[in-house]
Protein backbone atom coordinates (compact mmCIF):
# COMPACT_ATOMS: atom_id res chain seq x y z
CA UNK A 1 0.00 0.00 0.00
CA UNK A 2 1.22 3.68 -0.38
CA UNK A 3 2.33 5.44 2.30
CA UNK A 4 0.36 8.21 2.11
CA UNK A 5 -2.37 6.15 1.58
CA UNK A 6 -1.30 3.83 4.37
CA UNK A 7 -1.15 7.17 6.68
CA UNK A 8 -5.20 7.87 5.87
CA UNK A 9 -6.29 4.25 6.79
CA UNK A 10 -4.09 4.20 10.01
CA UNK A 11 -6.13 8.49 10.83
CA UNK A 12 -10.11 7.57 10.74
CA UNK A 13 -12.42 9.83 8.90
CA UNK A 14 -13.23 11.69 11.78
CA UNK A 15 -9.66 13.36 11.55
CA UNK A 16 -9.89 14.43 7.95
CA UNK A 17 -9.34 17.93 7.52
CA UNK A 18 -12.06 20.35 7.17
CA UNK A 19 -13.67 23.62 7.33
CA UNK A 20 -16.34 24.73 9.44
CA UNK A 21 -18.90 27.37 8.85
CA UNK A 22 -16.19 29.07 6.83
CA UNK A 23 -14.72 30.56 10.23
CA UNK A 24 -12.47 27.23 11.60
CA UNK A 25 -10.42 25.18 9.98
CA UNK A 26 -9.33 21.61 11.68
CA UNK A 27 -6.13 20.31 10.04
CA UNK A 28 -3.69 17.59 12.17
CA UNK A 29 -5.82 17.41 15.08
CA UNK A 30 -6.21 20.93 15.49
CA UNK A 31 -8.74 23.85 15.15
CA UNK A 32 -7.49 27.23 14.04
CA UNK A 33 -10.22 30.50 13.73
CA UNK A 34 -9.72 31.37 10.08
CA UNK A 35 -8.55 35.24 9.90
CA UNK A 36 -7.94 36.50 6.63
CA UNK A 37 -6.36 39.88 8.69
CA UNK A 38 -4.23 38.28 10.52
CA UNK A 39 -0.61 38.54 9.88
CA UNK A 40 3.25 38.50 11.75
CA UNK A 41 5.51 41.25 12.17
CA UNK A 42 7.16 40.10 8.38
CA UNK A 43 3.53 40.29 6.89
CA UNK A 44 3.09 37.27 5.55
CA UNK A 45 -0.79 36.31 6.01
CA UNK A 46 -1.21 32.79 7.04
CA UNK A 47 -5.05 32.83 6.73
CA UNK A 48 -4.91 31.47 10.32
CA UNK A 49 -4.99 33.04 13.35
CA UNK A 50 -2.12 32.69 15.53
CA UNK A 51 -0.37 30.70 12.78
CA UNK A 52 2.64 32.67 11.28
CA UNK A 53 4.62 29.72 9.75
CA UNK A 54 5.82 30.99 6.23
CA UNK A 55 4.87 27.74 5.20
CA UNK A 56 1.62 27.63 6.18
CA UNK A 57 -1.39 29.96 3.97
CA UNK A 58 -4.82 29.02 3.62
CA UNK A 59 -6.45 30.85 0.46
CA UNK A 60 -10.07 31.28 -0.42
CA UNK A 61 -11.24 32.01 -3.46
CA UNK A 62 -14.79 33.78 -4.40
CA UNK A 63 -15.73 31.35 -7.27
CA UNK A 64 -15.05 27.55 -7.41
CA UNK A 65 -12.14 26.39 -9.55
CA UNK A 66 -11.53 22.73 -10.81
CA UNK A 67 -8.86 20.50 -8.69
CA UNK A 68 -5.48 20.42 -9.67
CA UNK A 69 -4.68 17.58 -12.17
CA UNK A 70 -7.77 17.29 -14.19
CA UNK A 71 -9.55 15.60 -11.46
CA UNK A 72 -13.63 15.65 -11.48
CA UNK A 73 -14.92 18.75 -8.75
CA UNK A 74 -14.31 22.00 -7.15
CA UNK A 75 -12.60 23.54 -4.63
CA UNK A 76 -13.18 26.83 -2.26
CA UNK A 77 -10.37 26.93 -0.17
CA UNK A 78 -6.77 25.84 -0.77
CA UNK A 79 -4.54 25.32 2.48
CA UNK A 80 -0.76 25.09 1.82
CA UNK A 81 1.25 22.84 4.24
CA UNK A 82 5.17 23.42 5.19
CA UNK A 83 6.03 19.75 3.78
CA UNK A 84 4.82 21.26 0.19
CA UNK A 85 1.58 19.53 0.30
CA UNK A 86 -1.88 21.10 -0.22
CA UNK A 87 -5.37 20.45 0.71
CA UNK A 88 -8.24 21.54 -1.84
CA UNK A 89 -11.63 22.09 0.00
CA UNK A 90 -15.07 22.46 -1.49
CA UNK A 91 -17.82 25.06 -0.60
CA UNK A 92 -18.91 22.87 2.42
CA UNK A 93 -15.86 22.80 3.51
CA UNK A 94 -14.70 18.97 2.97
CA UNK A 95 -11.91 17.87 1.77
CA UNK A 96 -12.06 16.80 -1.87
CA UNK A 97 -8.25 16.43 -2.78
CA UNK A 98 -4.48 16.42 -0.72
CA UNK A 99 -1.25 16.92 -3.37
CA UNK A 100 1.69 15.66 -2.64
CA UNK A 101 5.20 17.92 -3.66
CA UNK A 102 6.04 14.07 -5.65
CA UNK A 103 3.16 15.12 -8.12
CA UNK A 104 1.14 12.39 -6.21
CA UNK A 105 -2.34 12.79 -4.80
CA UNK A 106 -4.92 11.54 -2.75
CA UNK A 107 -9.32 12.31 -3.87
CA UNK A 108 -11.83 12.20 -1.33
CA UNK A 109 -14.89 10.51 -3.26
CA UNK A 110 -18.61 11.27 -1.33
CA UNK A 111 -22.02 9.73 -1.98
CA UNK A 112 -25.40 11.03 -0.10
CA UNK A 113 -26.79 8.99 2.52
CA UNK A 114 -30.10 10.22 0.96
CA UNK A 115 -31.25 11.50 4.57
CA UNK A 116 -32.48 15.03 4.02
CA UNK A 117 -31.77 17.14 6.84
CA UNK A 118 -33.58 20.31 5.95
CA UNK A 119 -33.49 23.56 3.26
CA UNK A 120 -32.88 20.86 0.51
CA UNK A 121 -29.74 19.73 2.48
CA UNK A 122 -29.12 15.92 2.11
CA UNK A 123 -26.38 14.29 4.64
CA UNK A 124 -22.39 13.38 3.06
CA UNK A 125 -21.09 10.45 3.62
CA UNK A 126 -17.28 9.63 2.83
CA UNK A 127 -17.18 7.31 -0.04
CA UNK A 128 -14.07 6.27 -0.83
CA UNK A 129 -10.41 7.88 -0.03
CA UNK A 130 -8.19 6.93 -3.31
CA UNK A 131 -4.59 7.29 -4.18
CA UNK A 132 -3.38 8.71 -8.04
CA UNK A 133 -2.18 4.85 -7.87
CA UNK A 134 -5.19 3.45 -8.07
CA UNK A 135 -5.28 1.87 -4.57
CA UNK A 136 -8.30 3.26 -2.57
CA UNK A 137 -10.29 2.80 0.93
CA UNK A 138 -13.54 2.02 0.70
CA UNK A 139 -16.18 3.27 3.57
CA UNK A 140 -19.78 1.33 3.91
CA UNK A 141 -22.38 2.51 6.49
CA UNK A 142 -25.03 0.59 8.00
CA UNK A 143 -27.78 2.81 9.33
CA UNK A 144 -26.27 5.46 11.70
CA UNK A 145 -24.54 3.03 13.98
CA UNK A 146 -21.95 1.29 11.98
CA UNK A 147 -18.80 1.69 9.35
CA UNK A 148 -17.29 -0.87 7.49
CA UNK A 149 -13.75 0.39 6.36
CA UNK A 150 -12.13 -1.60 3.67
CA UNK A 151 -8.34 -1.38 2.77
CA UNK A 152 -6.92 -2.27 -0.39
CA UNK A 153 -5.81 -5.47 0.76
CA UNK A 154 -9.11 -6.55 1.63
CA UNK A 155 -9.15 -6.22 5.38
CA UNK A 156 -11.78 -4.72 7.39
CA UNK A 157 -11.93 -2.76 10.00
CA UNK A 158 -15.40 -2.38 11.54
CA UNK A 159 -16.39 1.01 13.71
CA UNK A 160 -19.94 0.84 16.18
CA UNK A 161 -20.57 4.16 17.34
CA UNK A 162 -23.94 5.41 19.08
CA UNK A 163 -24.71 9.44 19.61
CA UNK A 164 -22.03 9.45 21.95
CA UNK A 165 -18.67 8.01 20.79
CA UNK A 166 -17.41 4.68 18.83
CA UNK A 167 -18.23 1.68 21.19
CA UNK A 168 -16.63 -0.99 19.41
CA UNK A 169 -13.79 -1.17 16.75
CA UNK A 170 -13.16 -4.89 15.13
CA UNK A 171 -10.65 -6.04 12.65
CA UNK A 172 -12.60 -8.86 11.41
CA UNK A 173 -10.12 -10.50 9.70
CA UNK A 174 -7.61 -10.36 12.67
CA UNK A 175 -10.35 -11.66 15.10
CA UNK A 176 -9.54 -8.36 17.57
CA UNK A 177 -11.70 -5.83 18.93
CA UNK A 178 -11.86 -3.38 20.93
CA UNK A 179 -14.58 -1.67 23.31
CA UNK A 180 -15.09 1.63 24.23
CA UNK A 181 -16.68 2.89 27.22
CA UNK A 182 -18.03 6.55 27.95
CA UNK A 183 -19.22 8.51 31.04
CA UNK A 184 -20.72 12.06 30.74
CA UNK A 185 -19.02 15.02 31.72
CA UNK A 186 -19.07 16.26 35.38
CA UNK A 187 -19.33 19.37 34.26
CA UNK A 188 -21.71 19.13 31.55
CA UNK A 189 -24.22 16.08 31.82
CA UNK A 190 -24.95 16.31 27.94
CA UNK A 191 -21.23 15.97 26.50
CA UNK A 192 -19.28 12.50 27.14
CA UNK A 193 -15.96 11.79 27.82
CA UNK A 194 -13.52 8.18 27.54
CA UNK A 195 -13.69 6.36 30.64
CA UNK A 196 -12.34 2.78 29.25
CA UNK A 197 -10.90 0.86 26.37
CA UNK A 198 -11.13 -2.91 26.65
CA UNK A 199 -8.10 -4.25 24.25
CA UNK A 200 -8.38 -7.58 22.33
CA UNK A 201 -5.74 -9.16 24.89
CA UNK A 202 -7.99 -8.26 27.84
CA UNK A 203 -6.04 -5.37 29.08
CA UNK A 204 -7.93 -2.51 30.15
CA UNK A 205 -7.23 1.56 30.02
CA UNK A 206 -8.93 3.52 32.50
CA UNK A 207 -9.63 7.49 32.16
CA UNK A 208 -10.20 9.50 35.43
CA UNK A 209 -10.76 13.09 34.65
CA UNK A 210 -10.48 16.95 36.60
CA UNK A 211 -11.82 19.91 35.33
CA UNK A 212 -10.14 23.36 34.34
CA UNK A 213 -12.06 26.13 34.25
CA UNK A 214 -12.06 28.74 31.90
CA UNK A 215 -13.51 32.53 31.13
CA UNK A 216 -15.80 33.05 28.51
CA UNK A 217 -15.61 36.37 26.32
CA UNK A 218 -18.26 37.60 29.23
CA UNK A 219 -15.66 36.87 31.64
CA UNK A 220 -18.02 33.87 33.03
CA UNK A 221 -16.78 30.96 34.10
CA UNK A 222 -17.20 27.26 32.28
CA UNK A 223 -15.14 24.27 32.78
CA UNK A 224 -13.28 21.73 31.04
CA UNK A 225 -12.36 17.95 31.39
CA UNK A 226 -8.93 17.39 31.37
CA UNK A 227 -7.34 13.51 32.02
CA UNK A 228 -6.27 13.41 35.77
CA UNK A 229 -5.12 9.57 35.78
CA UNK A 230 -4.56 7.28 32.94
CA UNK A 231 -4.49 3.46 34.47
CA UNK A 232 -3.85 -0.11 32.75
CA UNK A 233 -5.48 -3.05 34.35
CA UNK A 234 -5.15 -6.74 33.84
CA UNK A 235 -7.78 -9.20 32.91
CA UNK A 236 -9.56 -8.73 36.41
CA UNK A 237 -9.89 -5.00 36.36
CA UNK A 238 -7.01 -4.59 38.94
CA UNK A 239 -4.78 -1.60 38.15
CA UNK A 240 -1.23 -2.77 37.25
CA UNK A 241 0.54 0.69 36.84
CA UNK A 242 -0.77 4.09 36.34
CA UNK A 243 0.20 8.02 35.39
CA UNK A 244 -1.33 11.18 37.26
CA UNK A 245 -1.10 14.45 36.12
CA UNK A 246 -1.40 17.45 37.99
CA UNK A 247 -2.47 20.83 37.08
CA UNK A 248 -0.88 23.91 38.57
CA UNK A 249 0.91 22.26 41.47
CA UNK A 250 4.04 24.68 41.87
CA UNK A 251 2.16 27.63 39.74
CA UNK A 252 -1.06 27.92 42.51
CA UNK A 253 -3.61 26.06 40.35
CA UNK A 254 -2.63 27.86 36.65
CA UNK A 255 -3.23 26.35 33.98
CA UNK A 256 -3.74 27.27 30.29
CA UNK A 257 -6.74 29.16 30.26
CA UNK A 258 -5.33 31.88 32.17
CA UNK A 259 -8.50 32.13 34.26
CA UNK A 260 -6.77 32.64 37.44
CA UNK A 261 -5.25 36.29 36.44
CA UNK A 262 -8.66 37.20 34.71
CA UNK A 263 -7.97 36.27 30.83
CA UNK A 264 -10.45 35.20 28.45
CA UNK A 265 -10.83 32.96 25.54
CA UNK A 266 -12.96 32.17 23.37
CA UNK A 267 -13.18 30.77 19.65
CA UNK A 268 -11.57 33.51 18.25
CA UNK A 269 -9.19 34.72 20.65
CA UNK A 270 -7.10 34.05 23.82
CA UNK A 271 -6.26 36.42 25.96
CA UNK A 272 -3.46 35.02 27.69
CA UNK A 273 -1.43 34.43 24.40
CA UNK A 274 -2.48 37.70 23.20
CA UNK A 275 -0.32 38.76 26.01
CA UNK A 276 -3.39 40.89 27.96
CA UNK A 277 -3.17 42.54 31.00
CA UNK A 278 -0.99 40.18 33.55
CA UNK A 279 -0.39 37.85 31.13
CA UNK A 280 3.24 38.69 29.99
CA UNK A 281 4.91 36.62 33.06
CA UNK A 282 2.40 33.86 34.08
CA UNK A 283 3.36 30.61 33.63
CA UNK A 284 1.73 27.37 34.26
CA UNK A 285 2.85 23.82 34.98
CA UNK A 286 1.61 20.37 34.47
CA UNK A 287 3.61 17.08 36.45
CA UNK A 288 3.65 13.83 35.64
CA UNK A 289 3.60 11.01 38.49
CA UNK A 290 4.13 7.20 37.36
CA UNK A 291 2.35 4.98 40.22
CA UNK A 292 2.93 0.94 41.20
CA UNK A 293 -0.08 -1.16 41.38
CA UNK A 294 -0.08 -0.25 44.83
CA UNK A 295 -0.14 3.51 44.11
CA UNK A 296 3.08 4.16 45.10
CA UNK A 297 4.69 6.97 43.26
CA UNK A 298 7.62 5.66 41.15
CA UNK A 299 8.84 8.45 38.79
CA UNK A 300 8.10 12.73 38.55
CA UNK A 301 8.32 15.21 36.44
CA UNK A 302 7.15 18.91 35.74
CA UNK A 303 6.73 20.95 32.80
CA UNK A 304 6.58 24.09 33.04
CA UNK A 305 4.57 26.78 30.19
CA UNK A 306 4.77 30.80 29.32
CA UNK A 307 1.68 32.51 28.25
CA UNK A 308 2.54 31.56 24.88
CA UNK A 309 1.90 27.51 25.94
CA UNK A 310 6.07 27.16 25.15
CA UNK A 311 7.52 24.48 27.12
CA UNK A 312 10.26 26.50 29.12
CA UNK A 313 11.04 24.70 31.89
CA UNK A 314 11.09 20.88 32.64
CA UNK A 315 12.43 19.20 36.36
CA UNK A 316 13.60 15.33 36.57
CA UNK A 317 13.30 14.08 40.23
CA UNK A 318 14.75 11.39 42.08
CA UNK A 319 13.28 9.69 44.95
CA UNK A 320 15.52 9.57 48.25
CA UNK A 321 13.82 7.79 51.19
CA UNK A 322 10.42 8.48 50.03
CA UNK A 323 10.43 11.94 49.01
CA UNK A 324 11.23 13.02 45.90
CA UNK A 325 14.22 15.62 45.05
CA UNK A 326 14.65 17.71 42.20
CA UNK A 327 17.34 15.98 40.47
CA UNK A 328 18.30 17.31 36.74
CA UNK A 329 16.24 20.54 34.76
CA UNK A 330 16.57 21.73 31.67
CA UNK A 331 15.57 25.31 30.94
CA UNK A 332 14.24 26.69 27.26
CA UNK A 333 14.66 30.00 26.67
CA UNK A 334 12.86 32.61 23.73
CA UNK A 335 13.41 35.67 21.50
CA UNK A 336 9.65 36.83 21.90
CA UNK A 337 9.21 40.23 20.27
CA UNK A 338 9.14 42.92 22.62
CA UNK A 339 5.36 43.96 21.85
CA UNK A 340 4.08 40.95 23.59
CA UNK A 341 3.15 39.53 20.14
CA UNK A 342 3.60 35.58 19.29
CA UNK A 343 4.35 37.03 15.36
CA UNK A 344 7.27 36.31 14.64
CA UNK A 345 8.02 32.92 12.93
CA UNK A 346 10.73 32.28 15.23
CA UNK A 347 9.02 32.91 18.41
CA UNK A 348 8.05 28.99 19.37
CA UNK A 349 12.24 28.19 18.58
CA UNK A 350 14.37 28.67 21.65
CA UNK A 351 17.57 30.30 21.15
CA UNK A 352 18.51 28.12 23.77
CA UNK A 353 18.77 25.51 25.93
CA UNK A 354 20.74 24.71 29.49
CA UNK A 355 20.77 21.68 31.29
CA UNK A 356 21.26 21.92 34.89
CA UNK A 357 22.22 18.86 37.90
CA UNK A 358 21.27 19.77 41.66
CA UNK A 359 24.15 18.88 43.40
CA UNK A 360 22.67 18.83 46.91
CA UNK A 361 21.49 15.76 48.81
CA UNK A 362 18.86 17.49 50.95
CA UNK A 363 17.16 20.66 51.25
CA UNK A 364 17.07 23.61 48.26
CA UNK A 365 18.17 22.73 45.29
CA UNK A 366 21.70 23.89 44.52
CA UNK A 367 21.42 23.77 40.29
CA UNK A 368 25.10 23.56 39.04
CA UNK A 369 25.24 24.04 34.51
CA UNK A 370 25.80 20.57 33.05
CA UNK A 371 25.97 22.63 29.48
CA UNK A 372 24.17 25.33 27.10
CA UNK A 373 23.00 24.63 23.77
CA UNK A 374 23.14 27.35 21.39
CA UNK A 375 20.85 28.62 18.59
CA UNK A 376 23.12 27.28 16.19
CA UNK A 377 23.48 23.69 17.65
CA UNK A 378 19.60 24.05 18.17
CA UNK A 379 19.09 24.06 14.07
CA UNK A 380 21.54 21.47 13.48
CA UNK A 381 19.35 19.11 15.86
CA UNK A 382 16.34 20.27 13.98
CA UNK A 383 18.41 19.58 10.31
CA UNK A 384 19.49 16.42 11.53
CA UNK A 385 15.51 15.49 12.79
CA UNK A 386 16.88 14.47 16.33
CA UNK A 387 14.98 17.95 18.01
């Protein structure tokens, strides 16, 4: 099979790219507010919000034009990625063909379900995804509760799903399947989130969940569900290890909202990145705790974020008699431009990077430089793809 094709069986439709409403796009598991306006300090307009990559530029265009290489339909919006590659979206906003810098491509291929859902609008189902060599995924529905995805090589992958979530997934021809269960939101009876995947082999993932909360663009407060402990348990349900992850422990409850200095966000803006009000300066933190079966913690660590969500701080510890010690830290630093303005296409690089050892056995930390890594060593990681 072709990679690329390979790569869009392995991501299920629900992770295609798309546009929505004309005002988001999602692209790589991502939603960005479309913003035609929007552009860095060097000018170049992305199309994208927040997105200032010179690679990056979604177009629209006011009347539909035919898709690249003589291929049958029409496309609204063109998005240009920083590997070369473009998507071609129609009016509706789904994705009707990807092309590839080889000259390759991939066509999205839709039928109706022949539901109509209103003002002469009939539901879209995904067809078919094929590759300019011929090999192609086919998608088959059954009612509103099932997909049957077919690969080239004749496997199948089956997908159950009710107005919640997908409850099972089944390769049929591997004799595996998996089962999903979901619990609705603490916060919001109406919305769902994962609570438990039962694997093939009997192993089981448990989801335990917190809540963040958030300001709205009436400064009101709403909440969301963030994962607070991810466990695996054997056949018997028993937890065999686990991971817990704290919000705000050594940053008094912060997290990336910015609710707790007053900022705002919404779907088309965040205040915090923006850099408004006490925002330039707040940081936020997230640690990591790996647990025994016995819930004994095993292994910590803590990331630390500026109110540009940068990673710019992360702490190793050891344990020593129960208690854990800082142990090693490394420490990224930025070039952010000095109007408080994520623009510039440099501003998620650091310029660099220090690793630090605490040399004391007890107490305060006592950080002593194990090394700096400049800007320039910094891009020959990144050349080299080991960044």
């Amino acid at each position: 099979m072709h990679g690329a094709l390979a790569e869009a069986l392995v991501c299920p439709p629900t992770d295609l790219p798309f546009v929505y409403m004309g005002k988001f796009l999602t692209v790589n598991g991502r939603t960005y507010t479309i913003n035609s306006e929007w552009t860095n300090v060097a000018g170049h307009a992305s199309g994208l919000q927040y997105v200032n990559h010179p690679g990056v530029k979604l177009q629209m265009t006011q009347d539909p034009k035919s898709l690249p290489n003589g291929q049958p339909g029409e496309y609204i919006y063109q998005l240009d990625q920083p590997d070369a590659s473009s998507f071609y979206f129609d009016a509706h906003g789904k994705p009707m063909q990807k092309c590839e810098p080889d000259g390759s491509y991939i066509l999205y291929h839709y039928k109706s379900s022949g539901k109509n859902l209103g003002a002469e609008c009939t539901r879209t189902l995904l067809d078919s995804i094929q590759h300019s060599s011929v090999e192609s995924i086919q998608f088959a529905y059954t009612d509103d509760a099932q997909i049957a995805i077919t690969a080239p090589s004749g496997t199948t992958t089956t997908v159950q799903f009710d107005e919640n979530t997908v409850v099972t997934l089944e390769e049929t021809s591997a004799d595996r399947r998996w089962v999903f269960d979901c619990i609705p939101c603490v916060q919001d009876s109406a919305k769902h989130v994962l609570s438990r995947i039962a694997h093939p082999d009997g192993i089981g993932s448990l989801f335990d969940y917190g809540v963040i909360e958030g300001l709205n663009d009436q400064g009101r407060s709403f909440y969301l569900s963030h994962v607070s402990t991810y466990s695996v348990c054997d056949t018997d349900d028993s937890v065999q290890q686990s991971t817990k992850y704290e919000l705000g422990r050594y940053s008094r409850g912060n997290s990336y909202t910015g609710a707790s200095i007053g900022c705002r966000v919404n779907d088309t803006a965040d205040e915090l990145f923006e850099g408004s009000g006490k925002a330039p300066g707040y940081w936020y933190d997230v640690t990591q705790s790996s647990c025994d079966s016995a819930d004994r913690e095993t292994a910590m660590l803590t990331r630390s974020f500026n109110n540009y969500h940068l990673l710019t701080e992360v702490v190793r510890y050891r344990l020593v008699e129960g208690d854990f010690l800082e142990d090693q830290k490394t420490v990224y630093t930025y070039e952010i431009p000095s109007d408080g303005r994520a623009a510039t296409t440099t501003y998620a690089h650091p310029v660099s990077v220090a690793h630090f050892a605490n040399t004391a056995s007890q107490g305060e930390p006592v950080w002593a430089s194990r090394g700096v890594l400049s800007q320039v060593q910094i891009d020959r990681l990144e050349k080299s793809h080991m960044w």
